[in-house]
N, C-alpha and C. Protein backbone atom coordinates (compact mmCIF):
# COMPACT_ATOMS: atom_id res chain seq x y z
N UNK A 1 -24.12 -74.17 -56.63
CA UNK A 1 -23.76 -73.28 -55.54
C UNK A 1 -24.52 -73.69 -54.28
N UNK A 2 -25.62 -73.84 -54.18
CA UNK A 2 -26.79 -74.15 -53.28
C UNK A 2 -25.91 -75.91 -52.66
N UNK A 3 -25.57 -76.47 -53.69
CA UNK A 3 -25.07 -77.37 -52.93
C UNK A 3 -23.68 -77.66 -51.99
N UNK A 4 -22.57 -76.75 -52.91
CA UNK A 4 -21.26 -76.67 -52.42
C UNK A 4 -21.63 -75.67 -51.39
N UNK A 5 -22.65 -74.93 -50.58
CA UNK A 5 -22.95 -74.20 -49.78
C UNK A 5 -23.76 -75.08 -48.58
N UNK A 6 -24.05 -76.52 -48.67
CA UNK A 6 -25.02 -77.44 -48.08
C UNK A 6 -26.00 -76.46 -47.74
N UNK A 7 -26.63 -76.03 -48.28
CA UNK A 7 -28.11 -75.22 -48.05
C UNK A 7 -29.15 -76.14 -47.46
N UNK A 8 -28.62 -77.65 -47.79
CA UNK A 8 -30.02 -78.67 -47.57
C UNK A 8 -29.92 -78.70 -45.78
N UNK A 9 -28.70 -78.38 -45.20
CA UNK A 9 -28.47 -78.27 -43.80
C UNK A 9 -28.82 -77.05 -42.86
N UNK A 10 -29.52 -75.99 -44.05
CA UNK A 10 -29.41 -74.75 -43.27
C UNK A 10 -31.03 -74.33 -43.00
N UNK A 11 -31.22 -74.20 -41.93
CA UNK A 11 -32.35 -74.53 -40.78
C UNK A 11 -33.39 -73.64 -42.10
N UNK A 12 -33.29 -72.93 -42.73
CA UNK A 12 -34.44 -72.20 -43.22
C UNK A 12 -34.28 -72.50 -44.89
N UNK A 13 -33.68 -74.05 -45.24
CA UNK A 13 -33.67 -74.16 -46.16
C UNK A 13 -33.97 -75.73 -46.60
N UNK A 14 -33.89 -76.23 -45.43
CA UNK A 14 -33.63 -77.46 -45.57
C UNK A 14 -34.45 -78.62 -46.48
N UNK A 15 -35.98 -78.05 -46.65
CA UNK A 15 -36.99 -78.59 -47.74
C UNK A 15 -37.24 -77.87 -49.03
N UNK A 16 -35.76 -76.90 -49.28
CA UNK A 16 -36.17 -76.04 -50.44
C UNK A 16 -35.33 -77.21 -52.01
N UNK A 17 -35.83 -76.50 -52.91
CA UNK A 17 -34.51 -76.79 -53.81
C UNK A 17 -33.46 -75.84 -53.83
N UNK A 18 -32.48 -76.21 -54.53
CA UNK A 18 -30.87 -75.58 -54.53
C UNK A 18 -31.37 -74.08 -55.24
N UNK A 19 -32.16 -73.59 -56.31
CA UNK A 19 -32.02 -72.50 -56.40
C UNK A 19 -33.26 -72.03 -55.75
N UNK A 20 -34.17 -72.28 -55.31
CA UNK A 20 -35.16 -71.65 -54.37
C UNK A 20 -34.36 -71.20 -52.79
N UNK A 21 -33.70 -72.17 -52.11
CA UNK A 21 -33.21 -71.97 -51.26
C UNK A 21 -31.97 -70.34 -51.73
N UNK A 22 -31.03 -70.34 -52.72
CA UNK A 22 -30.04 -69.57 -53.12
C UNK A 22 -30.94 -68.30 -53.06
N UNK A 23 -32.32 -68.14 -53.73
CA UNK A 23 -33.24 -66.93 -54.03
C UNK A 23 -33.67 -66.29 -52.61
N UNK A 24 -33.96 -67.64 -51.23
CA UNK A 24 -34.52 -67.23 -50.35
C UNK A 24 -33.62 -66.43 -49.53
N UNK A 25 -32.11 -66.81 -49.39
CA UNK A 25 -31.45 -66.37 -48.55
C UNK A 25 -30.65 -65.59 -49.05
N UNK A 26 -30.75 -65.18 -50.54
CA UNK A 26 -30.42 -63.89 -50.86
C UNK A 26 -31.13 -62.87 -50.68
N UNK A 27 -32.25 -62.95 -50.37
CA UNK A 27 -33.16 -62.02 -49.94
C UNK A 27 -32.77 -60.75 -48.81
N UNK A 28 -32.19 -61.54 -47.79
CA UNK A 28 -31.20 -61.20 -46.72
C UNK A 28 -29.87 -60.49 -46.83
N UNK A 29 -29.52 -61.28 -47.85
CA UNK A 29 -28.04 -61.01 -48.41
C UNK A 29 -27.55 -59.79 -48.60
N UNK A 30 -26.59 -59.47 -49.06
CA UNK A 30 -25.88 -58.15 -49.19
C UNK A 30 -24.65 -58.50 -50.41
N UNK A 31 -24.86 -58.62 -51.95
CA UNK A 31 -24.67 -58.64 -53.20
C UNK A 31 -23.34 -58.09 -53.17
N UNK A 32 -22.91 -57.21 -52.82
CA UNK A 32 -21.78 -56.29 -52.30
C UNK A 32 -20.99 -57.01 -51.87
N UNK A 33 -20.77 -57.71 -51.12
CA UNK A 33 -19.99 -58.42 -49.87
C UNK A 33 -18.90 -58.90 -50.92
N UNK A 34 -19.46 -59.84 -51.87
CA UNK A 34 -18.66 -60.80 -52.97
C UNK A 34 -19.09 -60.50 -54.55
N UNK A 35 -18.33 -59.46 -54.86
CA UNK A 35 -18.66 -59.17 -56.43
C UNK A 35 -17.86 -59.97 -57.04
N UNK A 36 -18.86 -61.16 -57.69
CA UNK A 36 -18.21 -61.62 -59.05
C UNK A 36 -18.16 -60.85 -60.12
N UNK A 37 -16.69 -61.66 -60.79
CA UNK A 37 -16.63 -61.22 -62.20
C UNK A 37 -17.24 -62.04 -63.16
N UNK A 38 -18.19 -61.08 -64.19
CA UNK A 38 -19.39 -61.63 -64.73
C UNK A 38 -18.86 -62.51 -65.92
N UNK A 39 -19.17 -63.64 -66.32
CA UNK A 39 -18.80 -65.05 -67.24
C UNK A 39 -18.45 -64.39 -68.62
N UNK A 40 -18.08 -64.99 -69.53
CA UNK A 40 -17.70 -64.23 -70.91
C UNK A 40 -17.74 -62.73 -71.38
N UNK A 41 -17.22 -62.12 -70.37
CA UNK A 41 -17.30 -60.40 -71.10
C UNK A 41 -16.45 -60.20 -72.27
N UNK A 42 -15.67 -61.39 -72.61
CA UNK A 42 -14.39 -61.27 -73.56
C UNK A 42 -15.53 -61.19 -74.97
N UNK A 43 -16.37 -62.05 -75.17
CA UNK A 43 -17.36 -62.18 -76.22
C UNK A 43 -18.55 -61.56 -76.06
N UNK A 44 -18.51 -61.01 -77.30
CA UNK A 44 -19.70 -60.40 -77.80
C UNK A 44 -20.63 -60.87 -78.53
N UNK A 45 -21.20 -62.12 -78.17
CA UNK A 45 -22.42 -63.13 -78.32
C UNK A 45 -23.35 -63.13 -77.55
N UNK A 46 -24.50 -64.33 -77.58
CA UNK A 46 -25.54 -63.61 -76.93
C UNK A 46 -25.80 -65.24 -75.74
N UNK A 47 -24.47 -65.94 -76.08
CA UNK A 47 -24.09 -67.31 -75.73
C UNK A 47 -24.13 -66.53 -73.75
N UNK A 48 -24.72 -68.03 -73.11
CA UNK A 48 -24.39 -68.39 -71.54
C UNK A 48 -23.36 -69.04 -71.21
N UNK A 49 -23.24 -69.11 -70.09
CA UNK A 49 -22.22 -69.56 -69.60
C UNK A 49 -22.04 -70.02 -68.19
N UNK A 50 -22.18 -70.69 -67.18
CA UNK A 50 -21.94 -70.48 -65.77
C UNK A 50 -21.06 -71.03 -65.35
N UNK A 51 -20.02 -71.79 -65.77
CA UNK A 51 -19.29 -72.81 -65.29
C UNK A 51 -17.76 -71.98 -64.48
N UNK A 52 -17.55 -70.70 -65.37
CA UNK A 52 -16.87 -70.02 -64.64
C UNK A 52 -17.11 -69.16 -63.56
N UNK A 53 -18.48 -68.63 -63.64
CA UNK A 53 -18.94 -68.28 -62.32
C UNK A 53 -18.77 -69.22 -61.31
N UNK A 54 -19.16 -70.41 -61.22
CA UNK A 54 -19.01 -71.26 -60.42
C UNK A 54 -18.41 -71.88 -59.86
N UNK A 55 -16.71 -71.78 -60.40
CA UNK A 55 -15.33 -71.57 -59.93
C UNK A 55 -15.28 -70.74 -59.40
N UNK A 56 -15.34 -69.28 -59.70
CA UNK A 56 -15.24 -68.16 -58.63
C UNK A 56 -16.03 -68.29 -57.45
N UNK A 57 -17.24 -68.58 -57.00
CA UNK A 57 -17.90 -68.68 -55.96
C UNK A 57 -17.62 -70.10 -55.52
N UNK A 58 -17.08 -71.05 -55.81
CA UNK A 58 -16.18 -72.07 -55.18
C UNK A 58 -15.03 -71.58 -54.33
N UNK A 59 -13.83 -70.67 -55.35
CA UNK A 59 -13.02 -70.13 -54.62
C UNK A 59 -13.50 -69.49 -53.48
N UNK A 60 -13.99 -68.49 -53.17
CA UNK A 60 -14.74 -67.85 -52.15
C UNK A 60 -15.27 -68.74 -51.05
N UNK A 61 -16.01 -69.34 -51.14
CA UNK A 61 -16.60 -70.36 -50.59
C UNK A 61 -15.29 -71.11 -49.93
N UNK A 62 -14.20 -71.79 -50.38
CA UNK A 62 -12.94 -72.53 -50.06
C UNK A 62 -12.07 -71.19 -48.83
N UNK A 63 -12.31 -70.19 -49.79
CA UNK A 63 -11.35 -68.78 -48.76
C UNK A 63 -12.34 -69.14 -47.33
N UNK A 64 -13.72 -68.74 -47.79
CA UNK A 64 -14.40 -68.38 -46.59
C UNK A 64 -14.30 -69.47 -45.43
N UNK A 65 -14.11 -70.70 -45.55
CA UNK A 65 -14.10 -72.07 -44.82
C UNK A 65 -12.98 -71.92 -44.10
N UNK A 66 -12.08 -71.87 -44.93
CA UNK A 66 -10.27 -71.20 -43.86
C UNK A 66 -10.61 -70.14 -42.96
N UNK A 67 -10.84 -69.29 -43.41
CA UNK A 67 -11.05 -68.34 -42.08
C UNK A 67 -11.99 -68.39 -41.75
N UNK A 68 -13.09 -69.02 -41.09
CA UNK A 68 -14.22 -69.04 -40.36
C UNK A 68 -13.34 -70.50 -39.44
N UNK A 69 -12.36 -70.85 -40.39
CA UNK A 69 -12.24 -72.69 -39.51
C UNK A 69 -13.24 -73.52 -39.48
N UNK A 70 -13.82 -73.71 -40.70
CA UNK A 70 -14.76 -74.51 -40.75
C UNK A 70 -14.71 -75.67 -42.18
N UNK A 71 -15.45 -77.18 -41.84
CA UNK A 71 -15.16 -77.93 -42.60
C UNK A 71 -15.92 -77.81 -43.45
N UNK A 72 -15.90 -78.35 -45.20
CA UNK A 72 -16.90 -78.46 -45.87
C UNK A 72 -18.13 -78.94 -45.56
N UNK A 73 -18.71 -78.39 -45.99
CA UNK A 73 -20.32 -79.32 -45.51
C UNK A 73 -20.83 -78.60 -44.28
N UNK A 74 -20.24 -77.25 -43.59
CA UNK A 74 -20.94 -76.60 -42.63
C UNK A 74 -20.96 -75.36 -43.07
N UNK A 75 -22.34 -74.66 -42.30
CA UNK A 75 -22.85 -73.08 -43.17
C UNK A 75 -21.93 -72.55 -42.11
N UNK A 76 -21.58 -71.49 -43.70
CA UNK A 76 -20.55 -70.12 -43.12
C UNK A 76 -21.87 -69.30 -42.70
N UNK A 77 -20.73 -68.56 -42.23
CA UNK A 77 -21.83 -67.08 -41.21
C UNK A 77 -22.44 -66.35 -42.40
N UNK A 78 -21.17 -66.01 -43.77
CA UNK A 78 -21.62 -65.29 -44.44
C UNK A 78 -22.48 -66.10 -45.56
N UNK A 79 -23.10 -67.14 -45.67
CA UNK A 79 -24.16 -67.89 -46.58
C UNK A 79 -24.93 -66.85 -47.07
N UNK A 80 -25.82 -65.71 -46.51
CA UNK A 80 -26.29 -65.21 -47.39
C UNK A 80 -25.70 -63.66 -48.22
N UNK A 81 -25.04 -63.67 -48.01
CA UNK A 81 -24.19 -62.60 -49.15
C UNK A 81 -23.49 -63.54 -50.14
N UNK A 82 -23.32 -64.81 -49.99
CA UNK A 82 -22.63 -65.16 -50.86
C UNK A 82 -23.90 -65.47 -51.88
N UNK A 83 -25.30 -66.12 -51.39
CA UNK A 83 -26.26 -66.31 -52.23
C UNK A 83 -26.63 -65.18 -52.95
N UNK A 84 -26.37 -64.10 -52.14
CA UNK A 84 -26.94 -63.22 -53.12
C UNK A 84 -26.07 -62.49 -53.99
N UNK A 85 -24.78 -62.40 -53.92
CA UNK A 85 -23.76 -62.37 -54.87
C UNK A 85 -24.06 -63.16 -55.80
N UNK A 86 -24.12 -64.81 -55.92
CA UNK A 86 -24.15 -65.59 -56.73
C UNK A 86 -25.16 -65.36 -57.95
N UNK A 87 -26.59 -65.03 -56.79
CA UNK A 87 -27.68 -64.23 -57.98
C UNK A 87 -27.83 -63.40 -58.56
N UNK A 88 -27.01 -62.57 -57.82
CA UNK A 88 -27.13 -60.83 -58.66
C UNK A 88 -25.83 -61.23 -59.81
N UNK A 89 -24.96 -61.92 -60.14
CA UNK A 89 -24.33 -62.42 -61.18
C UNK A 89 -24.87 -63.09 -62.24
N UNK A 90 -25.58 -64.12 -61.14
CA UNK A 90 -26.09 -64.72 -62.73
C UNK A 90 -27.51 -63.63 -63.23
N UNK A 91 -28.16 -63.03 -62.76
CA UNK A 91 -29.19 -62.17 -63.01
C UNK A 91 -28.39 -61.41 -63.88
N UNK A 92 -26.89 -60.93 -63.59
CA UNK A 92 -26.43 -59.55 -64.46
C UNK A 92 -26.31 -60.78 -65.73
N UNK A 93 -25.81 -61.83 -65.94
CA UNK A 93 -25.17 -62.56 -66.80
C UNK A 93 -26.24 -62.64 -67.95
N UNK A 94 -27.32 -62.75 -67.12
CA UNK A 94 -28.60 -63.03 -68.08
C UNK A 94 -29.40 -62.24 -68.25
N UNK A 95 -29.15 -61.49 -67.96
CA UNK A 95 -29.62 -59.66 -68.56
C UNK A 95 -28.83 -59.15 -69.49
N UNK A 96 -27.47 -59.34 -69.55
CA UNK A 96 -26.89 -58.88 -70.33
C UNK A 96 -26.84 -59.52 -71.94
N UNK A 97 -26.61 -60.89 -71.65
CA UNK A 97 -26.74 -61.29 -73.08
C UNK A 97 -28.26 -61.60 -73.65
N UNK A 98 -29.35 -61.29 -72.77
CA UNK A 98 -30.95 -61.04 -73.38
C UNK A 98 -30.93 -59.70 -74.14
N UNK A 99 -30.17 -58.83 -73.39
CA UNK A 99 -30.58 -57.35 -74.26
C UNK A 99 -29.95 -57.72 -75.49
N UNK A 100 -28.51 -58.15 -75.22
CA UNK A 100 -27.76 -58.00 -76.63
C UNK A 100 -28.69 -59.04 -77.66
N UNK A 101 -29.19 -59.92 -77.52
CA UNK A 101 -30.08 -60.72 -78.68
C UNK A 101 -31.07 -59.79 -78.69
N UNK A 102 -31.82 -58.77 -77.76
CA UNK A 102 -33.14 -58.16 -78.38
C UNK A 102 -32.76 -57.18 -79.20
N UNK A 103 -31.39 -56.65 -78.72
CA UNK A 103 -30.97 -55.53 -79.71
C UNK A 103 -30.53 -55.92 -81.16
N UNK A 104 -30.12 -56.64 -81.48
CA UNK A 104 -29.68 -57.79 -82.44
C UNK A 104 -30.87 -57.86 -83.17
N UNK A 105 -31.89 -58.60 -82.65
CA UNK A 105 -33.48 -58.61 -83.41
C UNK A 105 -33.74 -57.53 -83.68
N UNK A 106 -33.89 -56.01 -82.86
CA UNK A 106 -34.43 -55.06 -83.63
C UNK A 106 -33.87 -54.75 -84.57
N UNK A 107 -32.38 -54.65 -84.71
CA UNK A 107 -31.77 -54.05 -85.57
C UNK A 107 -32.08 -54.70 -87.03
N UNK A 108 -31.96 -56.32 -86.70
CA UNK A 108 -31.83 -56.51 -87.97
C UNK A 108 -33.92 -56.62 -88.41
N UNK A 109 -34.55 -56.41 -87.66
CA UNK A 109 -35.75 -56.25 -88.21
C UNK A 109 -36.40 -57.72 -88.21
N UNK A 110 -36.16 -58.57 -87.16
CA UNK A 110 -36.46 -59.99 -87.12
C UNK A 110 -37.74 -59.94 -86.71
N UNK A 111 -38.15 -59.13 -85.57
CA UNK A 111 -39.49 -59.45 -84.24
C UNK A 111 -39.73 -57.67 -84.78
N UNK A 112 -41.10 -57.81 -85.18
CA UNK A 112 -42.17 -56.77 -84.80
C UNK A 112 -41.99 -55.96 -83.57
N UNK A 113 -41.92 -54.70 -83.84
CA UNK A 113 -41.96 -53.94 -82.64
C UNK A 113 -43.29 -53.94 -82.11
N UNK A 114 -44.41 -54.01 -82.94
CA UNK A 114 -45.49 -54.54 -81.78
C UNK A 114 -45.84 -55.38 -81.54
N UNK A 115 -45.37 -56.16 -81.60
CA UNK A 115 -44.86 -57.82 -80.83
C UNK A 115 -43.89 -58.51 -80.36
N UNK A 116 -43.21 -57.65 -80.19
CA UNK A 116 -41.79 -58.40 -79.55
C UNK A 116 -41.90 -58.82 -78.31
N UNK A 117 -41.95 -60.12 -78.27
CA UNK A 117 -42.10 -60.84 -76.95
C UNK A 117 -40.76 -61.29 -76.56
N UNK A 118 -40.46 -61.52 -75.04
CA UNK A 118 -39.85 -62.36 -74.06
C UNK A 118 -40.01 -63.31 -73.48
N UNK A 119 -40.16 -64.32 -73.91
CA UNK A 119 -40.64 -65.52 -73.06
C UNK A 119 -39.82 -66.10 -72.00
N UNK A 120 -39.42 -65.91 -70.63
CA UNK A 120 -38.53 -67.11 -70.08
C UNK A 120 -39.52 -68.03 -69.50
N UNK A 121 -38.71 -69.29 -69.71
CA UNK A 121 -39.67 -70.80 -68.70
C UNK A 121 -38.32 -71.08 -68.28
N UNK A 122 -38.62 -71.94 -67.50
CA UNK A 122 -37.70 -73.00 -66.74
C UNK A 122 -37.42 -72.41 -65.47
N UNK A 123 -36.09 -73.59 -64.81
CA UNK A 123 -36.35 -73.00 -63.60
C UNK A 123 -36.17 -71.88 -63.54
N UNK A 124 -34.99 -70.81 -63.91
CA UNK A 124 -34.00 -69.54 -64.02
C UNK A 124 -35.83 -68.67 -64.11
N UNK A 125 -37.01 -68.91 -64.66
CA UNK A 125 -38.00 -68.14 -64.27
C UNK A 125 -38.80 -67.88 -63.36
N UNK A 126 -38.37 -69.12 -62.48
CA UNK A 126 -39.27 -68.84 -61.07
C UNK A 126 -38.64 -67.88 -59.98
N UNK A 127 -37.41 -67.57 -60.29
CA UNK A 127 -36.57 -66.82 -59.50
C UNK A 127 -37.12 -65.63 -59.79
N UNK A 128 -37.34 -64.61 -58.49
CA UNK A 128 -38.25 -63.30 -58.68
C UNK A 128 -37.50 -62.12 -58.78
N UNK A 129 -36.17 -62.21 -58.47
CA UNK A 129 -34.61 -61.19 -58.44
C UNK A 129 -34.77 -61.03 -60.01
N UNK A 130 -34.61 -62.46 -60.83
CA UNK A 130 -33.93 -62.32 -62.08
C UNK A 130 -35.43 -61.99 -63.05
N UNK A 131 -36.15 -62.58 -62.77
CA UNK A 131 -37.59 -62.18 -63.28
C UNK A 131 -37.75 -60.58 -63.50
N UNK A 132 -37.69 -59.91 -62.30
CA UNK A 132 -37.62 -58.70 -62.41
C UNK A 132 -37.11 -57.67 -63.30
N UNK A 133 -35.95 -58.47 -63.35
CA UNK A 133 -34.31 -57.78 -64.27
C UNK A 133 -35.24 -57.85 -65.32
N UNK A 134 -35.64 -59.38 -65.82
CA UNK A 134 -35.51 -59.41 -67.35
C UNK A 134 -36.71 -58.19 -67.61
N UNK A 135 -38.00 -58.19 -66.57
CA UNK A 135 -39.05 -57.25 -66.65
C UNK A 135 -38.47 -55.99 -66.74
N UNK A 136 -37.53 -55.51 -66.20
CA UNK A 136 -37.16 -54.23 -66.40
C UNK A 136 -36.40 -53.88 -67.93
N UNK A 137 -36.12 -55.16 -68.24
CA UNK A 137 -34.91 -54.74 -69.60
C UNK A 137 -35.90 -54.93 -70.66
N UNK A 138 -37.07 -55.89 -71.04
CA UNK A 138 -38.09 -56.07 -71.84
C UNK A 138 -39.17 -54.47 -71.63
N UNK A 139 -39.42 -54.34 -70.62
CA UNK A 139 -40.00 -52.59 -70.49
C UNK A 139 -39.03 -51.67 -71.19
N UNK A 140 -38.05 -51.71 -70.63
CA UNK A 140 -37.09 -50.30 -71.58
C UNK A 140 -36.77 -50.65 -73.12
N UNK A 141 -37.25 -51.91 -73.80
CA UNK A 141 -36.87 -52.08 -74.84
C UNK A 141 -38.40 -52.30 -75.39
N UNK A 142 -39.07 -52.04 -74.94
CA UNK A 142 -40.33 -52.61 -75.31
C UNK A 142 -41.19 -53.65 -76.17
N UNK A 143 -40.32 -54.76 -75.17
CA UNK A 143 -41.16 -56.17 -75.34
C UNK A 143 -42.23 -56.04 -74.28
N UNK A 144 -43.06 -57.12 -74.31
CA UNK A 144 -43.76 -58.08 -73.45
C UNK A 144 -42.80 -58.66 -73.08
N UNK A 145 -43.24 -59.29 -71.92
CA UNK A 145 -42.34 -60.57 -71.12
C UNK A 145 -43.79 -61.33 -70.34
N UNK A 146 -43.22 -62.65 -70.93
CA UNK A 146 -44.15 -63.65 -70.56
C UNK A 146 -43.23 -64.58 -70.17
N UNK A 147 -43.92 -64.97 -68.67
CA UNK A 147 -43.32 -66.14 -67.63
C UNK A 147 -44.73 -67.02 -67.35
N UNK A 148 -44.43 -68.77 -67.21
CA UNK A 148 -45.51 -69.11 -66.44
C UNK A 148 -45.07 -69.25 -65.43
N UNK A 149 -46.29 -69.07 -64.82
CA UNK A 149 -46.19 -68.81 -63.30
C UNK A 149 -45.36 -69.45 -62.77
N UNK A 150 -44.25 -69.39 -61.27
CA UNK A 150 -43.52 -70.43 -60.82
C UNK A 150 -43.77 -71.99 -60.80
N UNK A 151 -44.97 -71.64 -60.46
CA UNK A 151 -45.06 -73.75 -60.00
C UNK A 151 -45.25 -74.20 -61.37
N UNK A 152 -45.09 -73.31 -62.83
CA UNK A 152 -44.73 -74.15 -63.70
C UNK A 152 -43.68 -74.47 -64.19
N UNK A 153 -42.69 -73.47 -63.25
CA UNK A 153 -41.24 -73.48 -64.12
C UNK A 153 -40.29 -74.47 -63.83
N UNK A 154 -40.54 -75.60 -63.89
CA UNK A 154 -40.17 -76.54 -63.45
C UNK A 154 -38.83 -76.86 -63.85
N UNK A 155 -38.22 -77.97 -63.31
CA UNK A 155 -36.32 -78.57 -63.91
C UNK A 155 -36.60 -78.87 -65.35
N UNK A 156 -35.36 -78.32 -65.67
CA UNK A 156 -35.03 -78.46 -67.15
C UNK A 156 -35.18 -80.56 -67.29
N UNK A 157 -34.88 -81.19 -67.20
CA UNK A 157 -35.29 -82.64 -66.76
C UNK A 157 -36.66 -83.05 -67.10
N UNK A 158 -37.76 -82.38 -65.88
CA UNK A 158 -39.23 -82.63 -66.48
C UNK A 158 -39.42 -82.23 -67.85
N UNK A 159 -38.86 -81.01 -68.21
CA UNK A 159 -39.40 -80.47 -68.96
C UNK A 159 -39.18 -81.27 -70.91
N UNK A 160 -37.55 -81.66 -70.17
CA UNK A 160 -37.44 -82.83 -71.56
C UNK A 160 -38.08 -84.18 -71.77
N UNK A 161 -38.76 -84.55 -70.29
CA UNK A 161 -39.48 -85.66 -70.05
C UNK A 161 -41.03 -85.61 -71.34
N UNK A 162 -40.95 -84.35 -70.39
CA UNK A 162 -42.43 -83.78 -70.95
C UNK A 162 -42.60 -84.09 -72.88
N UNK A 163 -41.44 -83.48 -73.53
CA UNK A 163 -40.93 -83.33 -74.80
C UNK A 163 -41.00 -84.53 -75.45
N UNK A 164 -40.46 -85.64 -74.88
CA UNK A 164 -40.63 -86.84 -75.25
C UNK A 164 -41.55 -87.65 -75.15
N UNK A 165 -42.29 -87.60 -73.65
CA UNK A 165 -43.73 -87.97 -73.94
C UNK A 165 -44.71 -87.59 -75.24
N UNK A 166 -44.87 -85.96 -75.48
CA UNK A 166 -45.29 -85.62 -76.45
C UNK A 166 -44.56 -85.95 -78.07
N UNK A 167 -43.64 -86.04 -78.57
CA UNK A 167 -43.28 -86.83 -79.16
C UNK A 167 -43.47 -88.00 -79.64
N UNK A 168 -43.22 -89.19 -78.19
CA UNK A 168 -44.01 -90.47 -78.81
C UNK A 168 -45.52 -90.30 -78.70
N UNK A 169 -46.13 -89.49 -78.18
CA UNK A 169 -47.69 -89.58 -78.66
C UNK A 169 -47.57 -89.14 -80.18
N UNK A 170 -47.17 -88.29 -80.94
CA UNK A 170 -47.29 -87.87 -82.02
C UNK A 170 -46.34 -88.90 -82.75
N UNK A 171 -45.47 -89.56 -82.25
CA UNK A 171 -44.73 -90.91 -83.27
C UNK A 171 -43.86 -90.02 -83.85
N UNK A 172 -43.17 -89.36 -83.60
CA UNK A 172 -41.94 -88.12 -84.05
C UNK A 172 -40.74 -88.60 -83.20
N UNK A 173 -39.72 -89.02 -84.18
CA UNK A 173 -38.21 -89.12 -83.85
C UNK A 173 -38.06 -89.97 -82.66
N UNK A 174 -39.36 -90.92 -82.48
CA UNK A 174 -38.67 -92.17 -81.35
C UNK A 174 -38.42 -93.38 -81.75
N UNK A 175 -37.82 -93.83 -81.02
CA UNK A 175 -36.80 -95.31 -81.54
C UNK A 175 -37.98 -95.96 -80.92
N UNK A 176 -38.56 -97.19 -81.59
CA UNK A 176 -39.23 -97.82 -81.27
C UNK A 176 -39.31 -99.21 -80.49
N UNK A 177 -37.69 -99.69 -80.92
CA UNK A 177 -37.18 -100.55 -80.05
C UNK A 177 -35.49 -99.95 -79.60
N UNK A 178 -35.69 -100.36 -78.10
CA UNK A 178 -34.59 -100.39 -77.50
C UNK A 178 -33.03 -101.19 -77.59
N UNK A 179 -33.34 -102.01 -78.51
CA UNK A 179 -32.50 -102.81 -78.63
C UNK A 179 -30.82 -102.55 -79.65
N UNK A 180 -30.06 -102.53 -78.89
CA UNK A 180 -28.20 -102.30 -78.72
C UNK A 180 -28.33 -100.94 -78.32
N UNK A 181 -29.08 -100.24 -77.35
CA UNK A 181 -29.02 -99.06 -76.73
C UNK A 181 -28.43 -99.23 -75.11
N UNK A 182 -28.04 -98.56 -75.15
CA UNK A 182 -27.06 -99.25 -73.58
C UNK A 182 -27.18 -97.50 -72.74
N UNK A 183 -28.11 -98.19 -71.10
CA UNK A 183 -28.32 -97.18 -70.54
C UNK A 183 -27.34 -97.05 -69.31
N UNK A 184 -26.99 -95.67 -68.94
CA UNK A 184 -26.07 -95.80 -67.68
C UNK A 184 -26.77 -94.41 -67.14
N UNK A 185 -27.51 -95.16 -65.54
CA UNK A 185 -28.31 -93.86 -65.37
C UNK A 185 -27.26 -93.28 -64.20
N UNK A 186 -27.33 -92.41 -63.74
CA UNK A 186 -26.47 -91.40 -62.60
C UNK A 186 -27.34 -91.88 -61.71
């Protein structure tokens, strides 16, 4: 979203990343403006999803360009309602299918009620909108919720980097030679 929105062009965003920038200028925003419809309501799993959100706020984004008369690759007026639409979706998306797995665990008696923890990492935890949510839904259900701090919640990327470093230090599940492995990097 942050990118099909060129956020990297927009004067108060321009050294952010794509979802830091989406968090900052939803701040501003007005959630209201563009209510998405939230990703898999058809299923009752505890499965994610964003790829259809992200068609819908494409569409929008394509509407909004026609009537403003503007080309891709330039900020609409309305950039921050659409950011913050985008977040308050995926925040509902991922609130919703967290409760349904905590409710799921209590029921079936998996996690200790005096220990039922929440852990989120990654990036989706440095965001302070959705952080909140999950804090509010882990309080009424009474987990803990444990986040590390932002500047650890780094791209899903480092974080598999990380995985594999530790790995071949421990000599667990690495190929030791490279050879008939064929790389094609992006």
């Amino acid at each position: 979203v942050a990118r099909r929105l060129s956020l990297r062009r927009h004067p108060e965003c321009h050294s952010m990343a794509g979802g830091k920038a989406i968090e900052h200028l939803a701040q501003t925003g007005n959630w209201q403006q563009h209510v998405f419809r939230l990703p898999m309501q058809q299923y009752r799993n505890c499965d994610f999803s964003f790829s259809g959100l992200q068609n819908l706020v494409n569409k929008v984004i394509i509407q909004k360009e026609k009537e403003e008369g503007i080309q891709e690759g330039e900020i609409l007026s309305c950039v921050k309602d659409i950011a913050a639409a985008a977040q308050h979706a995926v925040a509902v998306h991922i609130i919703q299918r967290t409760c349904r797995a905590m409710l799921f665990c209590m029921k079936n008696s998996i996690l200790s009620p005096k220990s039922a923890t929440l852990v989120v990492s990654g990036g989706v935890a440095s965001n302070q909108y959705i952080r909140k949510g999950l804090q509010t839904l882990a309080d009424a259900n009474g987990f803990a919720l444990l986040c590390p701090p932002p500047r650890l919640c780094t791209d899903n990327g480092v974080m598999i980097a990380w995985n594999g470093i530790e790995r071949l230090r421990a000599g667990l599940g690495v190929l030791h030679s490279a050879d008939g492995i064929r790389y094609e990097p992006k």
